[in-house]
C-alpha atoms as a PDB file:
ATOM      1  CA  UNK A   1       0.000   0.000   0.000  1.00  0.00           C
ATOM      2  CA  UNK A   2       1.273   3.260  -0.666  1.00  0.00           C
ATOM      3  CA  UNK A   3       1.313   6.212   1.122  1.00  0.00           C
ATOM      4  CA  UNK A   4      -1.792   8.017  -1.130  1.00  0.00           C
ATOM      5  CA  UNK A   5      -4.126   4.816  -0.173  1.00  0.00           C
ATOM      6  CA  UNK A   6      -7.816   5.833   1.151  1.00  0.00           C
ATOM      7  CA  UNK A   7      -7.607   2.927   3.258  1.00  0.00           C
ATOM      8  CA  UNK A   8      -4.798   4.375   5.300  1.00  0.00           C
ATOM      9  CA  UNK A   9      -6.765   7.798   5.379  1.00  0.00           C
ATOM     10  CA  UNK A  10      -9.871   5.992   7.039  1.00  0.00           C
ATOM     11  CA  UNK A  11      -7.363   4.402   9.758  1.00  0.00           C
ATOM     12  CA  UNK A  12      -5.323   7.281  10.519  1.00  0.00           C
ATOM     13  CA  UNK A  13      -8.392   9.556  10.357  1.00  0.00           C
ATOM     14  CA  UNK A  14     -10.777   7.519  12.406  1.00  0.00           C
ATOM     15  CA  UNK A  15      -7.817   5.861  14.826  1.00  0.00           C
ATOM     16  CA  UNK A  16      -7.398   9.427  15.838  1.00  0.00           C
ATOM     17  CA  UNK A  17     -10.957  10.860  16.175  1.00  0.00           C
ATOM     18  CA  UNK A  18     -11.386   7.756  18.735  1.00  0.00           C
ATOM     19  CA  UNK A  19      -8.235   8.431  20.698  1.00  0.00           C
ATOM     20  CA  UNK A  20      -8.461  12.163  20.935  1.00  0.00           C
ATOM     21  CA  UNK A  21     -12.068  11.497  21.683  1.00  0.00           C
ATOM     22  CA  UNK A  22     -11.307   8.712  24.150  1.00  0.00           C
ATOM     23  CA  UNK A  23      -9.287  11.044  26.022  1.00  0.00           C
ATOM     24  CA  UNK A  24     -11.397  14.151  26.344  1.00  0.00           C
ATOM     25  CA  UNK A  25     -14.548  11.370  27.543  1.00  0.00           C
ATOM     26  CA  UNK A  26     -12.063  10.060  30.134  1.00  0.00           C
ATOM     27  CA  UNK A  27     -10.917  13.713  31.240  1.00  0.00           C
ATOM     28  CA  UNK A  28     -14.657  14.894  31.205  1.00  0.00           C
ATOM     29  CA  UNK A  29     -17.799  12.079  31.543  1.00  0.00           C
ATOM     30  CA  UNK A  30     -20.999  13.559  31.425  1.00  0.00           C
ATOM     31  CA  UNK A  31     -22.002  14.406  34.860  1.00  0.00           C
ATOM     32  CA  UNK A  32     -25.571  13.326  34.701  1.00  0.00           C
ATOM     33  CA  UNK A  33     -27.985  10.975  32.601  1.00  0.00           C
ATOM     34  CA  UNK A  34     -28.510  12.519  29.557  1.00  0.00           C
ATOM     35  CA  UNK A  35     -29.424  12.127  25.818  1.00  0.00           C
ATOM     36  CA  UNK A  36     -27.062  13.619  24.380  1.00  0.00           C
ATOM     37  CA  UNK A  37     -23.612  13.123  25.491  1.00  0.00           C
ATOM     38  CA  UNK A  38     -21.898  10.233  26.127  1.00  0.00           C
ATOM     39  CA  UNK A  39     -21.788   5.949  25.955  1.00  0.00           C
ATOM     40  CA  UNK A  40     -25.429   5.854  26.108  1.00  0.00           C
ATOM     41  CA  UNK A  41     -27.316   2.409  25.989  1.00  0.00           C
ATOM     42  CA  UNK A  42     -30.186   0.744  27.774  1.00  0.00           C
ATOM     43  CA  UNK A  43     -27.944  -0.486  30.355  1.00  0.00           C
ATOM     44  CA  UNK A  44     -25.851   2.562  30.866  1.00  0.00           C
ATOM     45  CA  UNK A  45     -28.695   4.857  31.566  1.00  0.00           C
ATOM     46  CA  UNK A  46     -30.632   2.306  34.152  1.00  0.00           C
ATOM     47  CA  UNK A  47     -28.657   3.888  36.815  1.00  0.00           C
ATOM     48  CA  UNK A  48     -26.602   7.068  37.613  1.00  0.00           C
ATOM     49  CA  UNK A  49     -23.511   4.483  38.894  1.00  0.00           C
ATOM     50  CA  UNK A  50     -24.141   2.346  35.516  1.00  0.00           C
ATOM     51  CA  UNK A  51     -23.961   5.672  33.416  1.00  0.00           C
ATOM     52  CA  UNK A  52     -20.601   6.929  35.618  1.00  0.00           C
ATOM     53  CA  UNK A  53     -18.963   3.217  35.374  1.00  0.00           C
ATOM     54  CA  UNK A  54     -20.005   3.183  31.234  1.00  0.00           C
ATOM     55  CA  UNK A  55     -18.725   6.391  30.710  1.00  0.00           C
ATOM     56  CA  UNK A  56     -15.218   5.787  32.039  1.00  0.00           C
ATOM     57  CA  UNK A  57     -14.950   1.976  30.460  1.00  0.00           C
ATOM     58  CA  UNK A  58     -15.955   2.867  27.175  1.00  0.00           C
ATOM     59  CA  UNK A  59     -13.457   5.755  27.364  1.00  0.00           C
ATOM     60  CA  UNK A  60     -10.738   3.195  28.002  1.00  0.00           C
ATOM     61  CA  UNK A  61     -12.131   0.865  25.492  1.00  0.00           C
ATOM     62  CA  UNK A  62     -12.532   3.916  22.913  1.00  0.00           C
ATOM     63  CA  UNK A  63      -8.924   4.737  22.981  1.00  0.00           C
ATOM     64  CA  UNK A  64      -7.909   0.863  22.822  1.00  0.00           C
ATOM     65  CA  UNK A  65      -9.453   1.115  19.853  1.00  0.00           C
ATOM     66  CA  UNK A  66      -8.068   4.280  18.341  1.00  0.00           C
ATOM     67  CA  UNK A  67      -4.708   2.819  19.194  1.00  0.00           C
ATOM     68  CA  UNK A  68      -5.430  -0.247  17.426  1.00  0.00           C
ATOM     69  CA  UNK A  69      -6.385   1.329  13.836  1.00  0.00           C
ATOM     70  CA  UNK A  70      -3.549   3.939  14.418  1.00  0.00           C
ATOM     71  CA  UNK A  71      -1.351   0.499  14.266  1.00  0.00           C
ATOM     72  CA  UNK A  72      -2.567  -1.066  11.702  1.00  0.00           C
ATOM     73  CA  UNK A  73      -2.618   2.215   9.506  1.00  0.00           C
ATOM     74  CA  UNK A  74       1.043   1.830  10.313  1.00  0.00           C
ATOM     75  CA  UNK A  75       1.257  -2.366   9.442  1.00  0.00           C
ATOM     76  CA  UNK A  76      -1.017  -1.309   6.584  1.00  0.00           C
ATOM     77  CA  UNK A  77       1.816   0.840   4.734  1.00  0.00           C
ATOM     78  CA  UNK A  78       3.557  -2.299   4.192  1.00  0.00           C
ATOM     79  CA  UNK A  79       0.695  -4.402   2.980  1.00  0.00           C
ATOM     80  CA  UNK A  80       1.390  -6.270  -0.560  1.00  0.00           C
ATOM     81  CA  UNK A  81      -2.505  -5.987  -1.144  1.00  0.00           C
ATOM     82  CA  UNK A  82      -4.513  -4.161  -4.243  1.00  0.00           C
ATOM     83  CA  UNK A  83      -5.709  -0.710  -3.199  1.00  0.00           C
ATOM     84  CA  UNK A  84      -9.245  -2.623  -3.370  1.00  0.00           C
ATOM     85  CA  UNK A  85      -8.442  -5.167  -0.849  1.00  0.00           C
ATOM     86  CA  UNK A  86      -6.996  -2.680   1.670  1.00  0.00           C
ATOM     87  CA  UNK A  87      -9.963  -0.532   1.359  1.00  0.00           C
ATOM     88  CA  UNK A  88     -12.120  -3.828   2.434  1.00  0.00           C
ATOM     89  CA  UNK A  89      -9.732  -4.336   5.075  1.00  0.00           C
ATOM     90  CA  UNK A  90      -9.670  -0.811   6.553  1.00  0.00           C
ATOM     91  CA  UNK A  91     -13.562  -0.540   6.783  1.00  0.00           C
ATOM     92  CA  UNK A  92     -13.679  -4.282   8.231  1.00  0.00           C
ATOM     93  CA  UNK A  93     -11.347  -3.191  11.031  1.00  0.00           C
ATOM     94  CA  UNK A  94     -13.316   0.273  11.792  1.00  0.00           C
ATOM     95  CA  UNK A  95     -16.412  -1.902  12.109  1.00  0.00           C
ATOM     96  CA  UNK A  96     -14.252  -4.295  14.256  1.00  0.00           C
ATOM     97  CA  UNK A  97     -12.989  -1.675  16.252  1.00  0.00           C
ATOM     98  CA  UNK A  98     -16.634  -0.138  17.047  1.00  0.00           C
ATOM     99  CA  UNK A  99     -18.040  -3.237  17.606  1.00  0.00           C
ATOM    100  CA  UNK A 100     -15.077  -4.150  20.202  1.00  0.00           C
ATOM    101  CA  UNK A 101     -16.235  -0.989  21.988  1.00  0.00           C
ATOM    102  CA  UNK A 102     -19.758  -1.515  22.062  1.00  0.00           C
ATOM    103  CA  UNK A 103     -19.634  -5.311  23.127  1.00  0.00           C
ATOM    104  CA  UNK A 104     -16.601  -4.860  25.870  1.00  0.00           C
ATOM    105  CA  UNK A 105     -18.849  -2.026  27.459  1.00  0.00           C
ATOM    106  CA  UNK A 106     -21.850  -3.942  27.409  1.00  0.00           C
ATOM    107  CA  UNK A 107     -19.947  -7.124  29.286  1.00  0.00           C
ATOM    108  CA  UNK A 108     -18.538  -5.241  31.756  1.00  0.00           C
ATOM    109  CA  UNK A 109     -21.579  -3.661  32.912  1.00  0.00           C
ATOM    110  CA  UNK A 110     -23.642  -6.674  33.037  1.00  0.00           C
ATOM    111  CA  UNK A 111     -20.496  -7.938  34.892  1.00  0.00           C
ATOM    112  CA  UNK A 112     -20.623  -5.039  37.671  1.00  0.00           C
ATOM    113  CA  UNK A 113     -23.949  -4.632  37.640  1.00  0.00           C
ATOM    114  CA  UNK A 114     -26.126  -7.890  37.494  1.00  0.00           C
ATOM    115  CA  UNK A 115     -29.689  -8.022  36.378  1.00  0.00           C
END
């Protein structure tokens, strides 16, 4: 892959958004409840400990994931693959990275906080 190749834009683009995002979220939850700020599911909003235990794990598990495309962008600079094929790749390992998020959070609050 060369150094022009949209799939190392989405990485590098997106791998940053989450860690500079990831950080400012860890550096300043949302206080309270609400519907517009924040790691907001079902079971982060059933409590005000829930929402204050969500927001600081899915900070953590935000900029895991930043980190993560920001190193494969930089594996991905080396890749023998078509342009075509790294594109597939790149958007397979944003969805990858979201879904890490979203499924990490989710286990660790049904872990903490039990039905």
């Amino acid at each position: 892959m060369n150094s022009d190749s949209q799939a190392l834009y989405i990485l590098v683009i997106t791998g940053g958004i989450f860690a500079i995002t990831a950080m400012l979220m860890y550096i300043f939850p949302p206080k309270r409840i609400n519907f517009l700020y924040g790691y907001r599911t079902a079971s982060s909003m059933k409590s005000e400990e829930s929402w204050k235990f969500a927001q600081r794990f899915s900070a953590i598990a935000m900029l895991q994931s930043g980190l993560g495309l920001l190193l494969i962008s930089g594996l991905a600079t080396f890749s023998p693959f078509s342009e075509t094929s790294n594109t597939v790749i790149a958007w397979i390992a944003l969805i990858a990275a979201i879904a890490f998020m979203f499924v990490r959070t989710e286990k660790a609050i049904k872990i903490k906080f039990p039905v």
